[in-house]
PDB file of N, CA and C in Angstrom:
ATOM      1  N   UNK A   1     152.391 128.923  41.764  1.00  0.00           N
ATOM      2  CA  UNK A   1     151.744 129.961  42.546  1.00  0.00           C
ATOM      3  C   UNK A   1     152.723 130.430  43.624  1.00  0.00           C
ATOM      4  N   UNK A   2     153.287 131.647  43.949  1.00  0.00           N
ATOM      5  CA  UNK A   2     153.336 132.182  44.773  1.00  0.00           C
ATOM      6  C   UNK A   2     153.219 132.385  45.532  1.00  0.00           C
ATOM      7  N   UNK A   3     153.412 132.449  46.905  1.00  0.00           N
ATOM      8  CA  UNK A   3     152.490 132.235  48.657  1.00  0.00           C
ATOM      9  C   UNK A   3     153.873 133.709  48.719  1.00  0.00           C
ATOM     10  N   UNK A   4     152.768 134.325  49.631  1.00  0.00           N
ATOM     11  CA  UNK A   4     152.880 135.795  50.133  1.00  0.00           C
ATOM     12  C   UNK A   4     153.094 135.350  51.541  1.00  0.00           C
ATOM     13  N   UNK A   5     153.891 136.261  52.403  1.00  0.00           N
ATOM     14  CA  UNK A   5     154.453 135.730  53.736  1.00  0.00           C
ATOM     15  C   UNK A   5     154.928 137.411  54.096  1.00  0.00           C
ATOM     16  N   UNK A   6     153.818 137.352  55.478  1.00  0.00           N
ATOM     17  CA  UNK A   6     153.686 138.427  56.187  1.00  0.00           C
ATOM     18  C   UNK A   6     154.527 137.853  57.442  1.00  0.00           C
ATOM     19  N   UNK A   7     155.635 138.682  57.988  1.00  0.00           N
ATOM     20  CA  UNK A   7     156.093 138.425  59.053  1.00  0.00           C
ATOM     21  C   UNK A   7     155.904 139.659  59.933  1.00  0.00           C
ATOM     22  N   UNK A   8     155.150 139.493  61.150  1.00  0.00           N
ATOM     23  CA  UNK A   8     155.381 140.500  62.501  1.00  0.00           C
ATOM     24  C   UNK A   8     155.389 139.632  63.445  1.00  0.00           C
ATOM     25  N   UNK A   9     155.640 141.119  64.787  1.00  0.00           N
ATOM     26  CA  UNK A   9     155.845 140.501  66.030  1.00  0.00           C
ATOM     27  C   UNK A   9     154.603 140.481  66.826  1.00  0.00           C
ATOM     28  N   UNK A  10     153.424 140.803  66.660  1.00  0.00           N
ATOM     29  CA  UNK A  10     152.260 140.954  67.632  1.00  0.00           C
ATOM     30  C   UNK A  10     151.898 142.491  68.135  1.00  0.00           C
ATOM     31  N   UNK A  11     152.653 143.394  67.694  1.00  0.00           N
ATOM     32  CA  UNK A  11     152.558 144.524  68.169  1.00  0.00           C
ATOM     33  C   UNK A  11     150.821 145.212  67.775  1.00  0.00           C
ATOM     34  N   UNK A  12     150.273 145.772  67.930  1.00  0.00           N
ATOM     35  CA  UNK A  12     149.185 146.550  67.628  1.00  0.00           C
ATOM     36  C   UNK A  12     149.382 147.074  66.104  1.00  0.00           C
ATOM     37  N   UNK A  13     150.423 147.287  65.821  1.00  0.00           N
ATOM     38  CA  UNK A  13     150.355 147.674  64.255  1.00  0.00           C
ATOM     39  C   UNK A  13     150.766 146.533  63.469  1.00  0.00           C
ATOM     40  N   UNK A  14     151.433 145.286  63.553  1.00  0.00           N
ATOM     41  CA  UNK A  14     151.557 144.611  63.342  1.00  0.00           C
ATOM     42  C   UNK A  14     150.143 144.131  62.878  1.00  0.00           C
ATOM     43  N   UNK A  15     149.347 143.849  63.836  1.00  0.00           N
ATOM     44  CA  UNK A  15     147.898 142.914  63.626  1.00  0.00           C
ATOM     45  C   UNK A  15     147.237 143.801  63.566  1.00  0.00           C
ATOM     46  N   UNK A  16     147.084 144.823  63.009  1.00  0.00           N
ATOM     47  CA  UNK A  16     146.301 145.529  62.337  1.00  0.00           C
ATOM     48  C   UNK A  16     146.730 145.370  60.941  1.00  0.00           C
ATOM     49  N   UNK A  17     147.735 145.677  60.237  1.00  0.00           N
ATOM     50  CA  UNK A  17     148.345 144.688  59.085  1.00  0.00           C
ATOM     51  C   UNK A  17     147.722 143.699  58.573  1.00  0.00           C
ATOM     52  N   UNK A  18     148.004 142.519  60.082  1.00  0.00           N
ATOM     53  CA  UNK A  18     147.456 141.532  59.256  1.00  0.00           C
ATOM     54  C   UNK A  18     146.040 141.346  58.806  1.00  0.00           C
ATOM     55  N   UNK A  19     145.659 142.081  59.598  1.00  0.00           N
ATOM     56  CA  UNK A  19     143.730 141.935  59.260  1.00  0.00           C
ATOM     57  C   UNK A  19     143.561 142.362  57.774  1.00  0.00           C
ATOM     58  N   UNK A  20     144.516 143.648  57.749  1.00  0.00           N
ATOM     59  CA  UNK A  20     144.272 144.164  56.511  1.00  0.00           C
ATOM     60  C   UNK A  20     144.437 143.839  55.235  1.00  0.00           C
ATOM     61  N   UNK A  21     145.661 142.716  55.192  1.00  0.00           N
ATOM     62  CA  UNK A  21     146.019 141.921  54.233  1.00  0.00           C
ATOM     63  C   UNK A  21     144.970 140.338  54.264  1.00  0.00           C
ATOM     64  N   UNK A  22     144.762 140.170  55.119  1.00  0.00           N
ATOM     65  CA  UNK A  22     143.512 139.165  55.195  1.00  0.00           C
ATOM     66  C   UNK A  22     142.828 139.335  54.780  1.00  0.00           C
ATOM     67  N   UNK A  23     141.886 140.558  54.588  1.00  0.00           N
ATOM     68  CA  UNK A  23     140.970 140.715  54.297  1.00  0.00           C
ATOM     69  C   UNK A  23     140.945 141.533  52.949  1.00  0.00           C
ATOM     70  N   UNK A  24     142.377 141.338  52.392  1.00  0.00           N
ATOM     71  CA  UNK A  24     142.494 142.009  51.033  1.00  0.00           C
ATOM     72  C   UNK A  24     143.024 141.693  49.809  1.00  0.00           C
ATOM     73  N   UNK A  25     143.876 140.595  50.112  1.00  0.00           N
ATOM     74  CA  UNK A  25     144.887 139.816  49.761  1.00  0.00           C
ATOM     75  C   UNK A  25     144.174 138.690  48.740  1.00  0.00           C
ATOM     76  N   UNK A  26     144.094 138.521  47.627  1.00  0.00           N
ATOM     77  CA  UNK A  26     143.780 137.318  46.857  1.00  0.00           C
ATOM     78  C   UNK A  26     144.619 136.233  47.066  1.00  0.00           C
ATOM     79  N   UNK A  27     143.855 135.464  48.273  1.00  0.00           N
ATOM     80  CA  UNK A  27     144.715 134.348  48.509  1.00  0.00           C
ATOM     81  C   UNK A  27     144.589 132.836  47.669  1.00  0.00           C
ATOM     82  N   UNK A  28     143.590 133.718  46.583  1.00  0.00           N
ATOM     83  CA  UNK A  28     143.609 132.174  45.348  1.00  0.00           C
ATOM     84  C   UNK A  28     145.021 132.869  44.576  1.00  0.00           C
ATOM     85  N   UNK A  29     145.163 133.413  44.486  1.00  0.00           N
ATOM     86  CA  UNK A  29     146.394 134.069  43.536  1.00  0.00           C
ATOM     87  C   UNK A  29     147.832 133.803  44.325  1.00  0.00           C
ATOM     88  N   UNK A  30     147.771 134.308  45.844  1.00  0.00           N
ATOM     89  CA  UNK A  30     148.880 134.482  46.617  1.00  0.00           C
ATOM     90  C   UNK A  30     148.723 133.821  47.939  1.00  0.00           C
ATOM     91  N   UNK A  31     148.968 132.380  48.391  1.00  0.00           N
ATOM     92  CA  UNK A  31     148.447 132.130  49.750  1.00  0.00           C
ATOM     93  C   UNK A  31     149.261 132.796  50.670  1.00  0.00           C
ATOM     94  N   UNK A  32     148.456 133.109  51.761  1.00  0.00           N
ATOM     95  CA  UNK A  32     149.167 133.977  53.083  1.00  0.00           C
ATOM     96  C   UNK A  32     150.031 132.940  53.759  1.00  0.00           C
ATOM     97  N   UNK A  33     151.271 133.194  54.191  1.00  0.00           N
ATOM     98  CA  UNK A  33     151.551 132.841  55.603  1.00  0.00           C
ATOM     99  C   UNK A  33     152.112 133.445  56.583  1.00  0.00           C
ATOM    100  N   UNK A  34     151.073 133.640  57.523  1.00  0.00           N
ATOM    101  CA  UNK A  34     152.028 134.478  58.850  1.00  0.00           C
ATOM    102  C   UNK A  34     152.781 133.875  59.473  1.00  0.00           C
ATOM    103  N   UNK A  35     153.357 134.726  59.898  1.00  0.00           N
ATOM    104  CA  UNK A  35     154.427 134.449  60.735  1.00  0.00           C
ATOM    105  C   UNK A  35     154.521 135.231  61.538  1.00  0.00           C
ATOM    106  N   UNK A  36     154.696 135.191  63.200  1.00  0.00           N
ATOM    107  CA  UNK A  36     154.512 135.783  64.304  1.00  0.00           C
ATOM    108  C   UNK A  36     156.040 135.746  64.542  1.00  0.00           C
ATOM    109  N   UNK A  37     157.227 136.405  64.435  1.00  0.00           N
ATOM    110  CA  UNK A  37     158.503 135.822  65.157  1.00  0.00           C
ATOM    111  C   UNK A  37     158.211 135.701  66.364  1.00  0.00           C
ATOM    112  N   UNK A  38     157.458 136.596  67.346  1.00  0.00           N
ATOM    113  CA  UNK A  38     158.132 136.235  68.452  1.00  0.00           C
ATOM    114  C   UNK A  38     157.885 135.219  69.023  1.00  0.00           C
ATOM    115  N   UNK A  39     156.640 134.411  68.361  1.00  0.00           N
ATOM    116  CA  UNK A  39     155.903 132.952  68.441  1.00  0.00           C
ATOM    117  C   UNK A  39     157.049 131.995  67.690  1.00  0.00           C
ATOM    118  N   UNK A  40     157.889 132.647  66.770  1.00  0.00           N
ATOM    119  CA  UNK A  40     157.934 131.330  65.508  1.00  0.00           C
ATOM    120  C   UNK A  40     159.698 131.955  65.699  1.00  0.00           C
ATOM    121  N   UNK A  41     159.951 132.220  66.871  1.00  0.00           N
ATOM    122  CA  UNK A  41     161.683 132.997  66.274  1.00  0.00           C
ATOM    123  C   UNK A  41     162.655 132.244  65.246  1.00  0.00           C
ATOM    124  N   UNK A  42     162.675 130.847  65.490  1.00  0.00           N
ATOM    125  CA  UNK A  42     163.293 130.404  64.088  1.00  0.00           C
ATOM    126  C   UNK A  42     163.272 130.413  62.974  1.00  0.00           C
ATOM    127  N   UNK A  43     162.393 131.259  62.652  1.00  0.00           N
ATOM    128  CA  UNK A  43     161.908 131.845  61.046  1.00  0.00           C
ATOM    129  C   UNK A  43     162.542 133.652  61.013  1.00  0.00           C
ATOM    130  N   UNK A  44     163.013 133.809  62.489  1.00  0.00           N
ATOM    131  CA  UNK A  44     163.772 135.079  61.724  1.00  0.00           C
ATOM    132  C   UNK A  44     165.367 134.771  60.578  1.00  0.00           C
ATOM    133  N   UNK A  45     165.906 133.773  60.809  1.00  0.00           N
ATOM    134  CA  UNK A  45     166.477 133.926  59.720  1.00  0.00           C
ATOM    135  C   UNK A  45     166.206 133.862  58.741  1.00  0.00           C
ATOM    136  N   UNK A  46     164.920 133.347  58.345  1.00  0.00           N
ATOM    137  CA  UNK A  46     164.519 133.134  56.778  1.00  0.00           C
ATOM    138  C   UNK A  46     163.953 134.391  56.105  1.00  0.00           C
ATOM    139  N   UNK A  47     163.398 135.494  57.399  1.00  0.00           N
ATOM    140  CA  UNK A  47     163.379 137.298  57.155  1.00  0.00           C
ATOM    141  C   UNK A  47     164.015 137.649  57.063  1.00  0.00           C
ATOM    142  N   UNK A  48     165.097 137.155  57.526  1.00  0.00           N
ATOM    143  CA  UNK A  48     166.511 138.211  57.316  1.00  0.00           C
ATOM    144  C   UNK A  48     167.057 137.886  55.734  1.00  0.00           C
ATOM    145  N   UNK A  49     166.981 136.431  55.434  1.00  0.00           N
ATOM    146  CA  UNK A  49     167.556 135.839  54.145  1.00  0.00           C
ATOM    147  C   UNK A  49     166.532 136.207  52.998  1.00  0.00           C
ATOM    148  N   UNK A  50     165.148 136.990  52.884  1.00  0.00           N
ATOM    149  CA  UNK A  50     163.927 137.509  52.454  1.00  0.00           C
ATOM    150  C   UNK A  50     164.021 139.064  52.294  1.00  0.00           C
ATOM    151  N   UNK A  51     165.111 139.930  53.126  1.00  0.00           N
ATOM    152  CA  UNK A  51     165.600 140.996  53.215  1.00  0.00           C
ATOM    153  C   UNK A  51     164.915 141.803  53.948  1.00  0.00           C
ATOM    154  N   UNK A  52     164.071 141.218  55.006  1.00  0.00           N
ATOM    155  CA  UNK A  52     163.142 141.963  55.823  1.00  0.00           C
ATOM    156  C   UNK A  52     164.023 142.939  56.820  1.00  0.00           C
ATOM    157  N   UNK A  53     163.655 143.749  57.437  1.00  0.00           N
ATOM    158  CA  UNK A  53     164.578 144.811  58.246  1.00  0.00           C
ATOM    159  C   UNK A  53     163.835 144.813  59.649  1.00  0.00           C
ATOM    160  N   UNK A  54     162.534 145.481  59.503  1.00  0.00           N
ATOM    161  CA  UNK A  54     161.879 145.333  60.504  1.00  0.00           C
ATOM    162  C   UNK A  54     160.379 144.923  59.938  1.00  0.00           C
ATOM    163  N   UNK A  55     159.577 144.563  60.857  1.00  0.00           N
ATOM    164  CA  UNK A  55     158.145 143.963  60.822  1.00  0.00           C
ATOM    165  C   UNK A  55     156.821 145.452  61.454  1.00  0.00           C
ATOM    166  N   UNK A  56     155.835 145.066  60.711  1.00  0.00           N
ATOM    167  CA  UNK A  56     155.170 144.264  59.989  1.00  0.00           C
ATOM    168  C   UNK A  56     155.458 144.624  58.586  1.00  0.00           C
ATOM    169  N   UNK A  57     156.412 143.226  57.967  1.00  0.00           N
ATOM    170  CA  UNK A  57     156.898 143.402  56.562  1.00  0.00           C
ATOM    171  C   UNK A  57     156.237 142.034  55.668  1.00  0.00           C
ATOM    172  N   UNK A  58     155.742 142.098  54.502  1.00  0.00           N
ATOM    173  CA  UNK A  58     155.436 141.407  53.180  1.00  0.00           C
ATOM    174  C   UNK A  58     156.180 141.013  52.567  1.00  0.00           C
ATOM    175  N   UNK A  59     156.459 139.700  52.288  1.00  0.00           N
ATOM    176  CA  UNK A  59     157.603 139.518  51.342  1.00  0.00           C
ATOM    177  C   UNK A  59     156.537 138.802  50.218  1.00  0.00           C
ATOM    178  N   UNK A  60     156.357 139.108  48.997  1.00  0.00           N
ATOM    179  CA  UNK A  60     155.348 138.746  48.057  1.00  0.00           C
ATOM    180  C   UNK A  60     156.517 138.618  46.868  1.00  0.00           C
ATOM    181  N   UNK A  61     156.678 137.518  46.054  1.00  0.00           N
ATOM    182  CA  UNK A  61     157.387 137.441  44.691  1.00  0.00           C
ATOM    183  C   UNK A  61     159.168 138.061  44.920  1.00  0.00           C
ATOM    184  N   UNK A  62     159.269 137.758  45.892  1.00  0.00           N
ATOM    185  CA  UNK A  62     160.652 137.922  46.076  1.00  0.00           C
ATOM    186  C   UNK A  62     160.804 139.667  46.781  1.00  0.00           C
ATOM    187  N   UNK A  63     160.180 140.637  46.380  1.00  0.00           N
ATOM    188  CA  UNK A  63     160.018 141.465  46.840  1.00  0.00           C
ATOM    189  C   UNK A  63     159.224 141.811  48.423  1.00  0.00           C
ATOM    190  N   UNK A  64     160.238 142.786  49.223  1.00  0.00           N
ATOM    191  CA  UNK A  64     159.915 142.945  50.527  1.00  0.00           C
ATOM    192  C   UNK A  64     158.808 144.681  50.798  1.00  0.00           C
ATOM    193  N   UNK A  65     157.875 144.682  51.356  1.00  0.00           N
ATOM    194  CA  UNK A  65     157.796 145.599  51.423  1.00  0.00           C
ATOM    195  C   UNK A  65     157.275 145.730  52.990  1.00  0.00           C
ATOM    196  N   UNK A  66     158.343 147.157  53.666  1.00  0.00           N
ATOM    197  CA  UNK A  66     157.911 147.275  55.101  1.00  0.00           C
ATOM    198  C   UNK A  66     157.029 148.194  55.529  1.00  0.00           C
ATOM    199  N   UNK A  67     155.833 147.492  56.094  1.00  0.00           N
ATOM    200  CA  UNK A  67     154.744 148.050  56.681  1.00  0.00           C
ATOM    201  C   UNK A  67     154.230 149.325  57.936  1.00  0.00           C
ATOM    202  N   UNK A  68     154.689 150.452  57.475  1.00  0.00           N
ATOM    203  CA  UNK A  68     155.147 151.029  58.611  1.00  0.00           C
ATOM    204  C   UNK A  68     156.371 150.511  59.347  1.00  0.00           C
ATOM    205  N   UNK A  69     156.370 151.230  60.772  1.00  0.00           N
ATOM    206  CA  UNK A  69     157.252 150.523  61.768  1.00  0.00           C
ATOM    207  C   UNK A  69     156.965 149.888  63.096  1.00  0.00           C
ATOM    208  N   UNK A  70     156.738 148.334  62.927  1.00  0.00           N
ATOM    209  CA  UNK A  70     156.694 148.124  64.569  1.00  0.00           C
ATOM    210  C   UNK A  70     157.660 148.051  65.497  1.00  0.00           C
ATOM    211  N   UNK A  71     158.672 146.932  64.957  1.00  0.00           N
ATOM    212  CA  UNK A  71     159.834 147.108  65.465  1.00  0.00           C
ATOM    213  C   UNK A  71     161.119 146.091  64.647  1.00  0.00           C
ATOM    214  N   UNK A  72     162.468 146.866  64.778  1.00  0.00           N
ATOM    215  CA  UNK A  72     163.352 146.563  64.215  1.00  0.00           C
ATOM    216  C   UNK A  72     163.476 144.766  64.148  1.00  0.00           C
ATOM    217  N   UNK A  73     164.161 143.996  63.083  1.00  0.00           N
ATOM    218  CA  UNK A  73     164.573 142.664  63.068  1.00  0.00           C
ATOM    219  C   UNK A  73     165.417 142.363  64.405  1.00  0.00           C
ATOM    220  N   UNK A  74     166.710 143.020  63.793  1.00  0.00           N
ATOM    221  CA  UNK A  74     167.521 143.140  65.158  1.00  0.00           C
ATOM    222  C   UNK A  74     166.990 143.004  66.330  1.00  0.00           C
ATOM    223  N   UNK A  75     166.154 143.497  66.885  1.00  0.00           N
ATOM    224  CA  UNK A  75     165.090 143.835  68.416  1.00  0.00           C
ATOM    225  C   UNK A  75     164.655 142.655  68.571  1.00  0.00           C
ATOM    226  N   UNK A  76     164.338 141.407  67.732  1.00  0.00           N
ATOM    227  CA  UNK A  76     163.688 140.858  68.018  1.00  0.00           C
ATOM    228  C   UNK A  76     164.494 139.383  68.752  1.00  0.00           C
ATOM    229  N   UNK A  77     165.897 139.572  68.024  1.00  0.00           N
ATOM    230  CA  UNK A  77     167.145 138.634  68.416  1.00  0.00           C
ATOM    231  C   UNK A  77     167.308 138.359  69.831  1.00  0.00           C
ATOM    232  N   UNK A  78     167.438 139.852  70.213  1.00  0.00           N
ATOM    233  CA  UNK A  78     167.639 139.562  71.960  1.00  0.00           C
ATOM    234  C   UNK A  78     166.317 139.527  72.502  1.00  0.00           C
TER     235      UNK A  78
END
């Protein structure tokens, strides 16, 4: 099985995202895991190594897809 992994930073579009994938997401098929960087920053390298750019981004089956724009990866470093 597959586990789906939503990474944002807390922004307002960010967690609007996540609600939306919460509440949409077959998590018998795909378990969720969030990830907050600016809570969890040692997991931005594993977004960056996932090919994430900026957040609120999905990385599901190896594939990334970015959720709108909250704010850049980079941005979140400094």
């Amino acid at each position: 099985m597959s586990t789906a992994i939503f990474y944002h930073a807390g922004c307002p579009v960010c967690m609007g995202a996540e609600q939306m994938l919460l509440s949409s997401l077959n998590q018998d098929k795909f378990p969720l895991d969030i990830v907050h960087l600016g809570e969890q920053p040692q997991r931005i390298s594993d977004a960056e190594s996932a090919g994430v750019k900026s957040v609120p981004a999905l990385v599901l089956e190896g594939q990334v897809f970015h959720i709108n724009f909250g704010a850049a990866l980079a941005d979140l470093k400094s």
